[in-house]
PDB file of N, CA and C in Angstrom:
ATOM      1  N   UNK A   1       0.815  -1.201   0.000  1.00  0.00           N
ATOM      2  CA  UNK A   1       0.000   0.000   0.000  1.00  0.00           C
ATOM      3  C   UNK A   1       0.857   1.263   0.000  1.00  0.00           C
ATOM      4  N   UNK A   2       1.559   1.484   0.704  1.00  0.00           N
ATOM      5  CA  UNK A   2       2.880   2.569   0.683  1.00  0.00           C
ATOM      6  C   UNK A   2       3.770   2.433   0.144  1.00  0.00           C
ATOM      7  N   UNK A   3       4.368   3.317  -0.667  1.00  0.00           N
ATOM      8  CA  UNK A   3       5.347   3.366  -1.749  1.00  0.00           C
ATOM      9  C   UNK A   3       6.372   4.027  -0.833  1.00  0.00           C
ATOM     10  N   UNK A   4       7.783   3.256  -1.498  1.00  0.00           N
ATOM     11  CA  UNK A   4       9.138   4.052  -0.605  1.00  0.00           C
ATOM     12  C   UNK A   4       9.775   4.855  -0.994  1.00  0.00           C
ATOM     13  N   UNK A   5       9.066   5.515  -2.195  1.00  0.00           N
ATOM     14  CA  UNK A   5       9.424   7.195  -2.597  1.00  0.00           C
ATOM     15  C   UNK A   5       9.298   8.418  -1.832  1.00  0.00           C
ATOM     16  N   UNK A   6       8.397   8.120  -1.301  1.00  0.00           N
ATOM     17  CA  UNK A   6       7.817   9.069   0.214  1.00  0.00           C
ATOM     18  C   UNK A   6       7.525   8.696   1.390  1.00  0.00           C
ATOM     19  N   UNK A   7       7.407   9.988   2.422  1.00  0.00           N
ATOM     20  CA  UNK A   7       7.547   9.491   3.738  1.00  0.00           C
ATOM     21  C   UNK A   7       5.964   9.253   3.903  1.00  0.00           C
ATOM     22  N   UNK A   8       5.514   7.905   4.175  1.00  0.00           N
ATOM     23  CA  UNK A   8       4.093   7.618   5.212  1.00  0.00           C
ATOM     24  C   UNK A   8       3.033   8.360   5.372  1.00  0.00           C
ATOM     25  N   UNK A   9       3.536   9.732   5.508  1.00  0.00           N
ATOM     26  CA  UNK A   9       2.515  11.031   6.498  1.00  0.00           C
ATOM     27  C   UNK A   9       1.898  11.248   5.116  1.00  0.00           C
ATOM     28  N   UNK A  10       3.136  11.786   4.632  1.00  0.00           N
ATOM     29  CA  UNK A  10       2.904  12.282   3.148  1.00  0.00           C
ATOM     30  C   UNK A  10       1.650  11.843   2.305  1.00  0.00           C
ATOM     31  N   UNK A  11       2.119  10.745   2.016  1.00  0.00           N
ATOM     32  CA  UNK A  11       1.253   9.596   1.310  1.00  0.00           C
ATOM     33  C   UNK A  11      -0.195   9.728   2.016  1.00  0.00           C
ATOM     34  N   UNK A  12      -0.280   9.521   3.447  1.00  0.00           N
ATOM     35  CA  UNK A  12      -1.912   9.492   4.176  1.00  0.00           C
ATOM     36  C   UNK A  12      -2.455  10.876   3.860  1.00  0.00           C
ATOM     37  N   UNK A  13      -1.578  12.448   4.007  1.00  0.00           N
ATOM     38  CA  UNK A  13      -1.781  13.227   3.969  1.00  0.00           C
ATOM     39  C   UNK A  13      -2.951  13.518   2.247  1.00  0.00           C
ATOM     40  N   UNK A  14      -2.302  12.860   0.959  1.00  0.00           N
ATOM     41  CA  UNK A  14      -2.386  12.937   0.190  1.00  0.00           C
ATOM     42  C   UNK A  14      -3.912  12.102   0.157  1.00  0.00           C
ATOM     43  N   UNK A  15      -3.755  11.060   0.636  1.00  0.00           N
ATOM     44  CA  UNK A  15      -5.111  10.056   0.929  1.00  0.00           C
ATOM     45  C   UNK A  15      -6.346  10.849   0.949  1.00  0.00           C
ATOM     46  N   UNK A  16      -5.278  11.549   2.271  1.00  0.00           N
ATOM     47  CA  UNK A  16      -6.933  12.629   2.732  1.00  0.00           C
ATOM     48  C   UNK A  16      -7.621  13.537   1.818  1.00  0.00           C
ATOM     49  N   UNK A  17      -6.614  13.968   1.258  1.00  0.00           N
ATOM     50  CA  UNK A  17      -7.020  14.963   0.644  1.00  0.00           C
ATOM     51  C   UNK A  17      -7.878  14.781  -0.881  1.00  0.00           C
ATOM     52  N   UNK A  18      -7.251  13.712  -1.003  1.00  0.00           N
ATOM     53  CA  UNK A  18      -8.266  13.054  -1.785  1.00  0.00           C
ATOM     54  C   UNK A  18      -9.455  12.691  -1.397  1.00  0.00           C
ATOM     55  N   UNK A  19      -9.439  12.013  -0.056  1.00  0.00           N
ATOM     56  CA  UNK A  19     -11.108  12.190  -0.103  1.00  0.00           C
ATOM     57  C   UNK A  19     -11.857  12.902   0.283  1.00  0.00           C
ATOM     58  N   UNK A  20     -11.236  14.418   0.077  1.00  0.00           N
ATOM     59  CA  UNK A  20     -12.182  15.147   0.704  1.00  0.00           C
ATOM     60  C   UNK A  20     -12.630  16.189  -0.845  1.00  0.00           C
ATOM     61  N   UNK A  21     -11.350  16.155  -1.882  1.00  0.00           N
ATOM     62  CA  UNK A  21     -11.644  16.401  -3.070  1.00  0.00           C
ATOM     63  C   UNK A  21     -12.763  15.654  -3.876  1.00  0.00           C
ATOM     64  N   UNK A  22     -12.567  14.460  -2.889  1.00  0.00           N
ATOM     65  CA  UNK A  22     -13.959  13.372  -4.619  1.00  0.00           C
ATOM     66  C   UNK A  22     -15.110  13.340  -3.663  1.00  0.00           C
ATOM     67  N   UNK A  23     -15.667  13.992  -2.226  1.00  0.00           N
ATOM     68  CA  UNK A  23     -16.565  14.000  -1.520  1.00  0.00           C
ATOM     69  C   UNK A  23     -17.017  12.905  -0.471  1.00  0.00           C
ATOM     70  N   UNK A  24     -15.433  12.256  -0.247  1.00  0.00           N
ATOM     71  CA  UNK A  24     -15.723  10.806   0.819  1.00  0.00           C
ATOM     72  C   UNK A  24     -15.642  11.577   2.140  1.00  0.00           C
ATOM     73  N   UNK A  25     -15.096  12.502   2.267  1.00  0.00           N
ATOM     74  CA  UNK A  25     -15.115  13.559   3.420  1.00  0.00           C
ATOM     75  C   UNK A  25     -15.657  14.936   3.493  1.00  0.00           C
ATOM     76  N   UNK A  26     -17.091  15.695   3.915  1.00  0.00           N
ATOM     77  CA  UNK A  26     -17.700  16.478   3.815  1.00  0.00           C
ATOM     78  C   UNK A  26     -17.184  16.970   4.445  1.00  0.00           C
ATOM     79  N   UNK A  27     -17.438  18.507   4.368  1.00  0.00           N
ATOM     80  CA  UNK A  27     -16.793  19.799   4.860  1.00  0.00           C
ATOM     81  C   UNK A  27     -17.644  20.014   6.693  1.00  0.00           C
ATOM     82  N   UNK A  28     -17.176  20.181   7.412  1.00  0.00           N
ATOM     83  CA  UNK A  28     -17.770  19.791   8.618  1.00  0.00           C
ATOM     84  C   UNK A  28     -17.891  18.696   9.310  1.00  0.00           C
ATOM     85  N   UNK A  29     -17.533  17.306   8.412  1.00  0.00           N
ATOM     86  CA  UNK A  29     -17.659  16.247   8.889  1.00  0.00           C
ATOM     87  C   UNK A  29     -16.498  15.644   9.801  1.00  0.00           C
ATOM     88  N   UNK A  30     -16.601  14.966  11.031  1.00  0.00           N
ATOM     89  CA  UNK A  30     -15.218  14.605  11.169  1.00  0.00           C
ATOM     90  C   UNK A  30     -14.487  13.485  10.498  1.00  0.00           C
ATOM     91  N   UNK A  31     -13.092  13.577  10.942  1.00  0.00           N
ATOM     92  CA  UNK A  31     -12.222  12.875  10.671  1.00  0.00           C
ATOM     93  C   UNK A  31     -12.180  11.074  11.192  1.00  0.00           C
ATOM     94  N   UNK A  32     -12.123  10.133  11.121  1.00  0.00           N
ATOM     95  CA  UNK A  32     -11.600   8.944  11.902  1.00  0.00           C
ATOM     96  C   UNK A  32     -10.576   9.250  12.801  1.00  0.00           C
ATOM     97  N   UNK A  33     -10.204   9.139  14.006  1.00  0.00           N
ATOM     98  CA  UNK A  33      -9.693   9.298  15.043  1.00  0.00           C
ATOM     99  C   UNK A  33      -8.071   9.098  14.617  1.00  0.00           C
ATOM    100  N   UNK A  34      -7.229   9.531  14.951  1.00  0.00           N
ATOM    101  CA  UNK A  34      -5.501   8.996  15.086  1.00  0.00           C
ATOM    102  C   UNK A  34      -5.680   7.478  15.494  1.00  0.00           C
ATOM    103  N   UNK A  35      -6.043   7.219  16.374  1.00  0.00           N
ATOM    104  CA  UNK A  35      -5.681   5.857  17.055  1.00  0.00           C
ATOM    105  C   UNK A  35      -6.350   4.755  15.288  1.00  0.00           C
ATOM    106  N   UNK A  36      -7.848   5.324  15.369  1.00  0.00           N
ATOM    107  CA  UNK A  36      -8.430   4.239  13.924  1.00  0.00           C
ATOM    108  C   UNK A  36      -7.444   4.321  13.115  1.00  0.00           C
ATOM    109  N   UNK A  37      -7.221   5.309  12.423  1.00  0.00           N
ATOM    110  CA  UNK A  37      -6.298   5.261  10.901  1.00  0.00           C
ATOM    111  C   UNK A  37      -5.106   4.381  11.389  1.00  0.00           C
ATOM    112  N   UNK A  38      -4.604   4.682  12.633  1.00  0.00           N
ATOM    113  CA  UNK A  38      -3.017   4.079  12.519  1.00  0.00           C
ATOM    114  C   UNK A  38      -3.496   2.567  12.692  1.00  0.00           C
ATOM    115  N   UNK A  39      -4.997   2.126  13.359  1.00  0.00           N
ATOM    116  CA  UNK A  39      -4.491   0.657  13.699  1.00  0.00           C
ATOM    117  C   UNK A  39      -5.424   0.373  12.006  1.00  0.00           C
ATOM    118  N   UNK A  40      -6.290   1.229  11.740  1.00  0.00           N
ATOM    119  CA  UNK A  40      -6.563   0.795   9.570  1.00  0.00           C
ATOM    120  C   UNK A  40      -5.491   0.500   8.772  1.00  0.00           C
ATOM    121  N   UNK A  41      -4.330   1.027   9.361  1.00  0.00           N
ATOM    122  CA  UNK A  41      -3.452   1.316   8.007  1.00  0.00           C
ATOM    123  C   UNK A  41      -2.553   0.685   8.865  1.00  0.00           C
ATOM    124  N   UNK A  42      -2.332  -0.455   9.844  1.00  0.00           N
ATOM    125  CA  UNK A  42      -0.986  -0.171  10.991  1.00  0.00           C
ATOM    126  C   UNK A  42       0.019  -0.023  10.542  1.00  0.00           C
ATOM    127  N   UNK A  43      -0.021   1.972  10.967  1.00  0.00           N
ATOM    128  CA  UNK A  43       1.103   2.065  10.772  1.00  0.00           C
ATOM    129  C   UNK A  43       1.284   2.900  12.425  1.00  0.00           C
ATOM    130  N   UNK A  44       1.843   3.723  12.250  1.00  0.00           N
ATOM    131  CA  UNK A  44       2.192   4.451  13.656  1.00  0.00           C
ATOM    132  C   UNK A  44       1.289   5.397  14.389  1.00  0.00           C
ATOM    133  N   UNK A  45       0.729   5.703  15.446  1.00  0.00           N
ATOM    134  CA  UNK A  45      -0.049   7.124  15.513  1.00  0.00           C
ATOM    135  C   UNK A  45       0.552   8.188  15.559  1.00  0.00           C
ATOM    136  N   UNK A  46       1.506   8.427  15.774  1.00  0.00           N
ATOM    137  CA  UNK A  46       2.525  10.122  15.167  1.00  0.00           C
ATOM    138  C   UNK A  46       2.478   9.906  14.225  1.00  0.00           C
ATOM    139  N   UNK A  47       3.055   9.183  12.972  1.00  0.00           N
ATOM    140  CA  UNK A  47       2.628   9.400  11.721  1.00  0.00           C
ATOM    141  C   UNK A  47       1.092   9.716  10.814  1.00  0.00           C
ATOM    142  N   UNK A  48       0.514   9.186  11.233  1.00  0.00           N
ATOM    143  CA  UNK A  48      -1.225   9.957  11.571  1.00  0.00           C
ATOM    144  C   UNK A  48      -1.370  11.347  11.826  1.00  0.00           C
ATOM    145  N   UNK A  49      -0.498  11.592  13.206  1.00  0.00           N
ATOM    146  CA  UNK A  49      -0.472  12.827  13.579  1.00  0.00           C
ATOM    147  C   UNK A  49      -0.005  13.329  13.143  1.00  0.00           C
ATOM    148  N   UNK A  50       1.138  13.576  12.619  1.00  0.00           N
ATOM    149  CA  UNK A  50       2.170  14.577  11.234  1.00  0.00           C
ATOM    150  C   UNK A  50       1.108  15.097  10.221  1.00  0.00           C
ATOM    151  N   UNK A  51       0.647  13.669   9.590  1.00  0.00           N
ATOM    152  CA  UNK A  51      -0.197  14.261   8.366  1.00  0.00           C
ATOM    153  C   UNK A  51      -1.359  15.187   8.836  1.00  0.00           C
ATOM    154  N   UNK A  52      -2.144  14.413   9.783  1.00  0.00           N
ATOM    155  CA  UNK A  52      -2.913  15.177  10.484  1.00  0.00           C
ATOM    156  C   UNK A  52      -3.137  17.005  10.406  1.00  0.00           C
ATOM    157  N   UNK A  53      -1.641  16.887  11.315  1.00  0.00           N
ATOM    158  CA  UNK A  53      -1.174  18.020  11.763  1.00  0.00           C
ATOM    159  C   UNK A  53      -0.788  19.214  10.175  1.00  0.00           C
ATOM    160  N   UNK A  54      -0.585  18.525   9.398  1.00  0.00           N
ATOM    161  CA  UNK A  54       0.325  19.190   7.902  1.00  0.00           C
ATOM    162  C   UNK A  54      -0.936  19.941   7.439  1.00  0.00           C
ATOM    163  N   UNK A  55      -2.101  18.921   7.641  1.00  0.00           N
ATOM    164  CA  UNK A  55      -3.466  19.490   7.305  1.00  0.00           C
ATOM    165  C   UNK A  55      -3.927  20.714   8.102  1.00  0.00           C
ATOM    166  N   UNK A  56      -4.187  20.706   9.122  1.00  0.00           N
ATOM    167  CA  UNK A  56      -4.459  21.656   9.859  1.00  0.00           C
ATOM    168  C   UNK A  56      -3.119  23.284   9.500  1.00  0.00           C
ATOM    169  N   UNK A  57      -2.330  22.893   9.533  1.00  0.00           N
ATOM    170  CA  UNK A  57      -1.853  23.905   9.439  1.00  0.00           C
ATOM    171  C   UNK A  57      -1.734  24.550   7.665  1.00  0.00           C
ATOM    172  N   UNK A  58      -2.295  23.832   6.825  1.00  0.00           N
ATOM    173  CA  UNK A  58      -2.719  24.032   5.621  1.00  0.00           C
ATOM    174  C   UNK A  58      -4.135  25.027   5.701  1.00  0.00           C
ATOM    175  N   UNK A  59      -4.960  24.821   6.593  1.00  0.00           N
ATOM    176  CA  UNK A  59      -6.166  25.234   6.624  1.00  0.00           C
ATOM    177  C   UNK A  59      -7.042  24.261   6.618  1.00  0.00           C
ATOM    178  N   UNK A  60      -7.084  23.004   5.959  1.00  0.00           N
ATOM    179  CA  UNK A  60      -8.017  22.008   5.437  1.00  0.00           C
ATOM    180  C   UNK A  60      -8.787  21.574   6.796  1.00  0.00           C
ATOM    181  N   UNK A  61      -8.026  20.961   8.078  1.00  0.00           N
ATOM    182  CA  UNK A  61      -9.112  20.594   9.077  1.00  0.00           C
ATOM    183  C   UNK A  61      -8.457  21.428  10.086  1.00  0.00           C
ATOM    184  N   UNK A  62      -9.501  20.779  11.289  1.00  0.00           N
ATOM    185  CA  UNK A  62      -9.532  22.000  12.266  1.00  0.00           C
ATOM    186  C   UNK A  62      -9.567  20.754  13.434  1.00  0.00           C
ATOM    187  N   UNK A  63      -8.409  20.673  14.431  1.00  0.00           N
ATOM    188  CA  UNK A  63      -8.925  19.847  16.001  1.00  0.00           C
ATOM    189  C   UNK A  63      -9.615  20.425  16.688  1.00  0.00           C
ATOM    190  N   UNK A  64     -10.884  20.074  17.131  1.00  0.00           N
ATOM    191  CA  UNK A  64     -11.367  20.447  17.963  1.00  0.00           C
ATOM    192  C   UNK A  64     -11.425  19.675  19.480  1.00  0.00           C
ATOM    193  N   UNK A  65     -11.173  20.502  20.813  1.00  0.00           N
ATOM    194  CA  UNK A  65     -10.384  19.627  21.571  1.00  0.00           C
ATOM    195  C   UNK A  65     -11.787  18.840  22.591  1.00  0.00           C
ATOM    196  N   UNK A  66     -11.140  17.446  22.703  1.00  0.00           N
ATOM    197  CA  UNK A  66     -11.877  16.502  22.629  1.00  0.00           C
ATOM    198  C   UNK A  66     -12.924  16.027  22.152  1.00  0.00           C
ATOM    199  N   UNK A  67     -13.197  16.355  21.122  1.00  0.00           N
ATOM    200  CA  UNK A  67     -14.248  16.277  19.826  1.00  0.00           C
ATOM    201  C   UNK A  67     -13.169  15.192  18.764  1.00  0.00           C
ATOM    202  N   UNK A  68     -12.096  15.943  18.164  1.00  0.00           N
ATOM    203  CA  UNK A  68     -11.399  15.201  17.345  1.00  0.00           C
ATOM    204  C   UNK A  68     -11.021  16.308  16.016  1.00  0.00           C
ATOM    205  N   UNK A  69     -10.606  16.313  14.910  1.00  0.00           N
ATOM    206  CA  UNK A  69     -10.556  16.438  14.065  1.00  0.00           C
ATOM    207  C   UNK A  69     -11.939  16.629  12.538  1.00  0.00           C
ATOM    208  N   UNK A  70     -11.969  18.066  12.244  1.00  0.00           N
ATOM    209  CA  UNK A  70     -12.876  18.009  11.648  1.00  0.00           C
ATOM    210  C   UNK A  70     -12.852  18.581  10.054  1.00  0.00           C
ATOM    211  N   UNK A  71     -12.901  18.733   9.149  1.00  0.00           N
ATOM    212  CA  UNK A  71     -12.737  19.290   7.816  1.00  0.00           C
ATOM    213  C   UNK A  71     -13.349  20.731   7.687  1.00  0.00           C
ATOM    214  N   UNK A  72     -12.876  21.671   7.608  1.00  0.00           N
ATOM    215  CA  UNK A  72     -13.163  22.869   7.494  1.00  0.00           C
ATOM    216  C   UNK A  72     -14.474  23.146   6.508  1.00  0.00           C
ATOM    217  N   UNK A  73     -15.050  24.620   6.514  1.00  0.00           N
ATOM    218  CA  UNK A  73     -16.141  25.103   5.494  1.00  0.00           C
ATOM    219  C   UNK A  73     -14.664  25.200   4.760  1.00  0.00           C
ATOM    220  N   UNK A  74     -15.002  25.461   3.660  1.00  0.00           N
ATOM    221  CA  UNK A  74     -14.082  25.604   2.227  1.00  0.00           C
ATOM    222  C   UNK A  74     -13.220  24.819   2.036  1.00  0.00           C
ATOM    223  N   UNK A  75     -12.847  23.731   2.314  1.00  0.00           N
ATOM    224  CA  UNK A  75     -11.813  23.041   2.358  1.00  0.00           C
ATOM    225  C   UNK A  75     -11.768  22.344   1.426  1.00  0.00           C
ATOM    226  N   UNK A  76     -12.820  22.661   0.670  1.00  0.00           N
ATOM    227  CA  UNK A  76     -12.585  21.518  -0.768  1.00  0.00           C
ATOM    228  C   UNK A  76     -11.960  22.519  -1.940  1.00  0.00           C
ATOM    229  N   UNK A  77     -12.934  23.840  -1.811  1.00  0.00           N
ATOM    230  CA  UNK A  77     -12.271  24.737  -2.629  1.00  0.00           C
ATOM    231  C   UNK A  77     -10.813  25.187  -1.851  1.00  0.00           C
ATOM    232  N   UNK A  78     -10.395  25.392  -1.342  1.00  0.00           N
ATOM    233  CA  UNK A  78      -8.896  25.912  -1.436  1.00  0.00           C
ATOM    234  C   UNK A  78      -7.730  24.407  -1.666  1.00  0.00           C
ATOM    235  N   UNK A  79      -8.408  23.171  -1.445  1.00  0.00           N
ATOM    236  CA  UNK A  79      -8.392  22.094  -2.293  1.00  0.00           C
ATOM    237  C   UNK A  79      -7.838  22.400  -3.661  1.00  0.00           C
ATOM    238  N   UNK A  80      -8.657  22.546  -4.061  1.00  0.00           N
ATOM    239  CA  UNK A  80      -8.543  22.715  -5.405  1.00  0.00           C
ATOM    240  C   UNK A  80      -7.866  24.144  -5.895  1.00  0.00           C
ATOM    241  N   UNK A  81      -7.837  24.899  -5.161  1.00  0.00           N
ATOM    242  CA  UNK A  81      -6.874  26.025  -5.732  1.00  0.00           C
ATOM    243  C   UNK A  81      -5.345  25.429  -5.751  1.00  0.00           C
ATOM    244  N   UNK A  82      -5.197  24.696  -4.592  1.00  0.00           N
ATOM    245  CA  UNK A  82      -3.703  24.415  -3.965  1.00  0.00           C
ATOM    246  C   UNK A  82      -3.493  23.081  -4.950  1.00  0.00           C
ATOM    247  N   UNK A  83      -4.610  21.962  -5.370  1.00  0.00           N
ATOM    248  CA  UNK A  83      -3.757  21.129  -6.176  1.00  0.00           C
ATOM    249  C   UNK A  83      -3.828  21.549  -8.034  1.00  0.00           C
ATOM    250  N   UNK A  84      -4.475  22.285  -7.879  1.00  0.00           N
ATOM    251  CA  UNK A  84      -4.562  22.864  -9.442  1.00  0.00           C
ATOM    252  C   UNK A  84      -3.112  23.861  -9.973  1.00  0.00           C
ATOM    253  N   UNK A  85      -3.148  24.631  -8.245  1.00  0.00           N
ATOM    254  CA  UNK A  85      -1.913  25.216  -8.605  1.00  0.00           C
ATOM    255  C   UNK A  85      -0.231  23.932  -8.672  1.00  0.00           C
ATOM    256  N   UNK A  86      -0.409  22.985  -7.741  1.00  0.00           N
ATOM    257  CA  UNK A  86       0.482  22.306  -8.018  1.00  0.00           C
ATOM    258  C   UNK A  86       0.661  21.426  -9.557  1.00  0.00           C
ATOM    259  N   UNK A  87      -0.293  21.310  -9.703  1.00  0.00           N
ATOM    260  CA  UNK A  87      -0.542  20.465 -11.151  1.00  0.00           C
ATOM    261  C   UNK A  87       0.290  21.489 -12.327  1.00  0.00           C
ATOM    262  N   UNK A  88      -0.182  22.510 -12.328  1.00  0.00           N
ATOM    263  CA  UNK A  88       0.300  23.389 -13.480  1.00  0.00           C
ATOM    264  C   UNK A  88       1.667  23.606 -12.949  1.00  0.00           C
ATOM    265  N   UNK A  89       1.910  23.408 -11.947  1.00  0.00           N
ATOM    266  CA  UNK A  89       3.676  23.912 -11.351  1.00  0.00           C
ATOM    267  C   UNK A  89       4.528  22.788 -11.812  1.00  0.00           C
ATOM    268  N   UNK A  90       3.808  21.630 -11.486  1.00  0.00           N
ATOM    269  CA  UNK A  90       4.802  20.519 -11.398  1.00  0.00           C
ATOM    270  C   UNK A  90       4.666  19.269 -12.134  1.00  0.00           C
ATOM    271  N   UNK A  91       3.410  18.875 -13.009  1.00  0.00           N
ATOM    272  CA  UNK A  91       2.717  17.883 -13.263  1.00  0.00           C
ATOM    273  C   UNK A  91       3.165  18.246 -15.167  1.00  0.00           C
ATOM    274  N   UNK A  92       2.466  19.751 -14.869  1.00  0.00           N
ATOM    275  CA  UNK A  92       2.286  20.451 -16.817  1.00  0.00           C
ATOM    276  C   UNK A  92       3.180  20.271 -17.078  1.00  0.00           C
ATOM    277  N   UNK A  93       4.246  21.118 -16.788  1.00  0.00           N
ATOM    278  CA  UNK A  93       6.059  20.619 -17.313  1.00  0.00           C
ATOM    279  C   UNK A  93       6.958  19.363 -17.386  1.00  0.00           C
ATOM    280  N   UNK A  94       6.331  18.593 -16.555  1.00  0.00           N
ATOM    281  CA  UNK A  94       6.599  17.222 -17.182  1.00  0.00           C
ATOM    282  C   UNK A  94       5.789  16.712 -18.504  1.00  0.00           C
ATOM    283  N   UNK A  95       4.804  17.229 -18.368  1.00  0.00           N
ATOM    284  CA  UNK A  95       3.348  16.312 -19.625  1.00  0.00           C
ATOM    285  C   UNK A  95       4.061  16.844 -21.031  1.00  0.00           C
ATOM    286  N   UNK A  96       4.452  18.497 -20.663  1.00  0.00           N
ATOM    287  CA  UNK A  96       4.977  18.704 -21.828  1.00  0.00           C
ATOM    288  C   UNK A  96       6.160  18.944 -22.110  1.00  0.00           C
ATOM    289  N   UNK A  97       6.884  18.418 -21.686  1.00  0.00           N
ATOM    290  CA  UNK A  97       8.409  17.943 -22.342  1.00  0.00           C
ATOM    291  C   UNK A  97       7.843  16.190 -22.764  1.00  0.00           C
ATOM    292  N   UNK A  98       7.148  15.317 -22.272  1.00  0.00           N
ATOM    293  CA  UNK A  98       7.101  14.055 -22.984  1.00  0.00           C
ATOM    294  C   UNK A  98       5.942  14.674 -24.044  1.00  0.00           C
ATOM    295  N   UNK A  99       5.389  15.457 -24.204  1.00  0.00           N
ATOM    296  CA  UNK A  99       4.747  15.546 -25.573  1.00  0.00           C
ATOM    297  C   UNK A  99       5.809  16.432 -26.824  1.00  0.00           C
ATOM    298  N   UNK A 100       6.442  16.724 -26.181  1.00  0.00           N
ATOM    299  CA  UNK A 100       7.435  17.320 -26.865  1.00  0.00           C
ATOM    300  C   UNK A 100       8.113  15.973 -27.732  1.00  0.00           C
ATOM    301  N   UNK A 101       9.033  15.005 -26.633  1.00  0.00           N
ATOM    302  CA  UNK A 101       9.352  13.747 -27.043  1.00  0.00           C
ATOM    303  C   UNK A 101       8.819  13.009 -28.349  1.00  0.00           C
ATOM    304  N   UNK A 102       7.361  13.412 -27.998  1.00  0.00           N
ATOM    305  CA  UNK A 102       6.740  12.262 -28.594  1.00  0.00           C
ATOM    306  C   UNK A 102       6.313  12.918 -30.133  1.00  0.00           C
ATOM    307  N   UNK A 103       6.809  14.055 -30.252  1.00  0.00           N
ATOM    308  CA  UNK A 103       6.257  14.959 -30.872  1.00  0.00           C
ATOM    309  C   UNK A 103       4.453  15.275 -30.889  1.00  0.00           C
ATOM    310  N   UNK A 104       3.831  15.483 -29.874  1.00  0.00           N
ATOM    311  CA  UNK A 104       2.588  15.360 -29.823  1.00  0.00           C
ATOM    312  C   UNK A 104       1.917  17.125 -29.776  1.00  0.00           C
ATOM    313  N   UNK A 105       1.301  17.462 -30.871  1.00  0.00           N
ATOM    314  CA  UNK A 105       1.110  18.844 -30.197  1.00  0.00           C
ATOM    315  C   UNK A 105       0.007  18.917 -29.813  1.00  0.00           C
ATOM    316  N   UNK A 106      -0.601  20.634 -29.010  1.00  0.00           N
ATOM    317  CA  UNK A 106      -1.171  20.365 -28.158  1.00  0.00           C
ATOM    318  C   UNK A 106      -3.041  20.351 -28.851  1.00  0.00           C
ATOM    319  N   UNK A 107      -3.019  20.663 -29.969  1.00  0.00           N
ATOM    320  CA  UNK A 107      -4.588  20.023 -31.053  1.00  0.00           C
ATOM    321  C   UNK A 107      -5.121  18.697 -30.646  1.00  0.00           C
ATOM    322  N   UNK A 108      -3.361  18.147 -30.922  1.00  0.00           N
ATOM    323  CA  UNK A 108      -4.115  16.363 -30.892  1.00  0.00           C
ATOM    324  C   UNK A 108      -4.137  16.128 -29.273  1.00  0.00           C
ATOM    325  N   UNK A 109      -3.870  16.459 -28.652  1.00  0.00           N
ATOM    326  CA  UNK A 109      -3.182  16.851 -27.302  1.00  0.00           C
ATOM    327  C   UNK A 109      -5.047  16.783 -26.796  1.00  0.00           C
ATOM    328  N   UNK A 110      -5.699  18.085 -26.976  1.00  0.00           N
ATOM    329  CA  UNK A 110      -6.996  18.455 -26.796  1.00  0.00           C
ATOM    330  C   UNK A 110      -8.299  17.535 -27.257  1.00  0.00           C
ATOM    331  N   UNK A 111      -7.675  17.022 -28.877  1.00  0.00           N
ATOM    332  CA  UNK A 111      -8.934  16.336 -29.534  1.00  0.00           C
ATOM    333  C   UNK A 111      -8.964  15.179 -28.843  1.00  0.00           C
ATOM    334  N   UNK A 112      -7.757  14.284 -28.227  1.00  0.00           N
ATOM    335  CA  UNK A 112      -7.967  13.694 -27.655  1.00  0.00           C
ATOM    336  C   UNK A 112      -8.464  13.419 -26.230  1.00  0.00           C
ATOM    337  N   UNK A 113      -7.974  14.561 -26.191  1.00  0.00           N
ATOM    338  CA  UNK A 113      -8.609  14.610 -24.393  1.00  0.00           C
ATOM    339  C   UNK A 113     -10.149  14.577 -24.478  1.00  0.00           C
ATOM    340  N   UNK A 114     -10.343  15.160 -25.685  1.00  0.00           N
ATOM    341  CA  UNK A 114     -11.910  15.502 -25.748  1.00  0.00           C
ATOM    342  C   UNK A 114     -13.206  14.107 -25.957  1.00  0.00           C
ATOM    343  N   UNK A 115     -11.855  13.539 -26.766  1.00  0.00           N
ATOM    344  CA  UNK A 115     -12.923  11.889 -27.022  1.00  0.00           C
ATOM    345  C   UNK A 115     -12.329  11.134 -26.482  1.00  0.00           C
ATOM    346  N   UNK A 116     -11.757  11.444 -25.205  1.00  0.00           N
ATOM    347  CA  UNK A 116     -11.105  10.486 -23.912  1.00  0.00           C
ATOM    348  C   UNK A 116     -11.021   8.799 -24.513  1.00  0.00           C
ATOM    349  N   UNK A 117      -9.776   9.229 -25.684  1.00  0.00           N
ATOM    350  CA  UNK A 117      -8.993   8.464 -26.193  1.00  0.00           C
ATOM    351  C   UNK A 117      -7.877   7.746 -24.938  1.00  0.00           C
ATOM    352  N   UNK A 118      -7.852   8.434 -24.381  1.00  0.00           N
ATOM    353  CA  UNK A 118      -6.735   8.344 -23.485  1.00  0.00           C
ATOM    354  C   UNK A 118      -6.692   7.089 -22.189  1.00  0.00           C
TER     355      UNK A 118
END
């Protein structure tokens, strides 16, 4: 399940955020506890807590104390500002140097995207 390109947190961090982008986690809703995820996934509960924590200080959730962990109002949209902006930072410039490679420009690039040839 974890890849050894990255550290653990990272990876869960990324988890989350995914499901709060495709709507498995509503805005207000809480979180599964530190103790659940680490013994779901056994892995560590500080590592839980890192990612946890990476979130919160992103904006995305909010601890509330002895309540738990909860997903912020907006947290899907600044979601999506923050991975849209990473995508075009870091994702685009790779896509297009291998379309470059491949000599692919960006017409067929589009027509295909469009009849999700792909």
């Amino acid at each position: 399940m974890w890849r050894d390109d990255q550290p653990i947190y990272i990876q869960l961090k990324e988890k989350i955020v995914h499901l709060i982008l495709t709507g498995v986690y509503q805005e207000g809703e809480a979180l599964p506890s530190v103790r659940s995820v680490a013994a779901e996934f056994n892995i560590n509960h500080l590592t839980v807590a890192k990612a946890y924590q990476e979130l919160v200080d992103n904006m995305i959730i909010e601890k509330r104390r002895g309540l738990g962990m909860y997903v912020l109002p907006a947290a899907r949209e600044n979601l999506l500002m923050i991975e849209k902006k990473k995508f075009f930072e870091e994702e685009v410039p790779v896509l297009k140097k291998r379309l470059a490679e491949l000599n692919v420009d960006a017409a067929e690039l589009l027509a295909r995207l469009q009849k999700e040839e792909l």
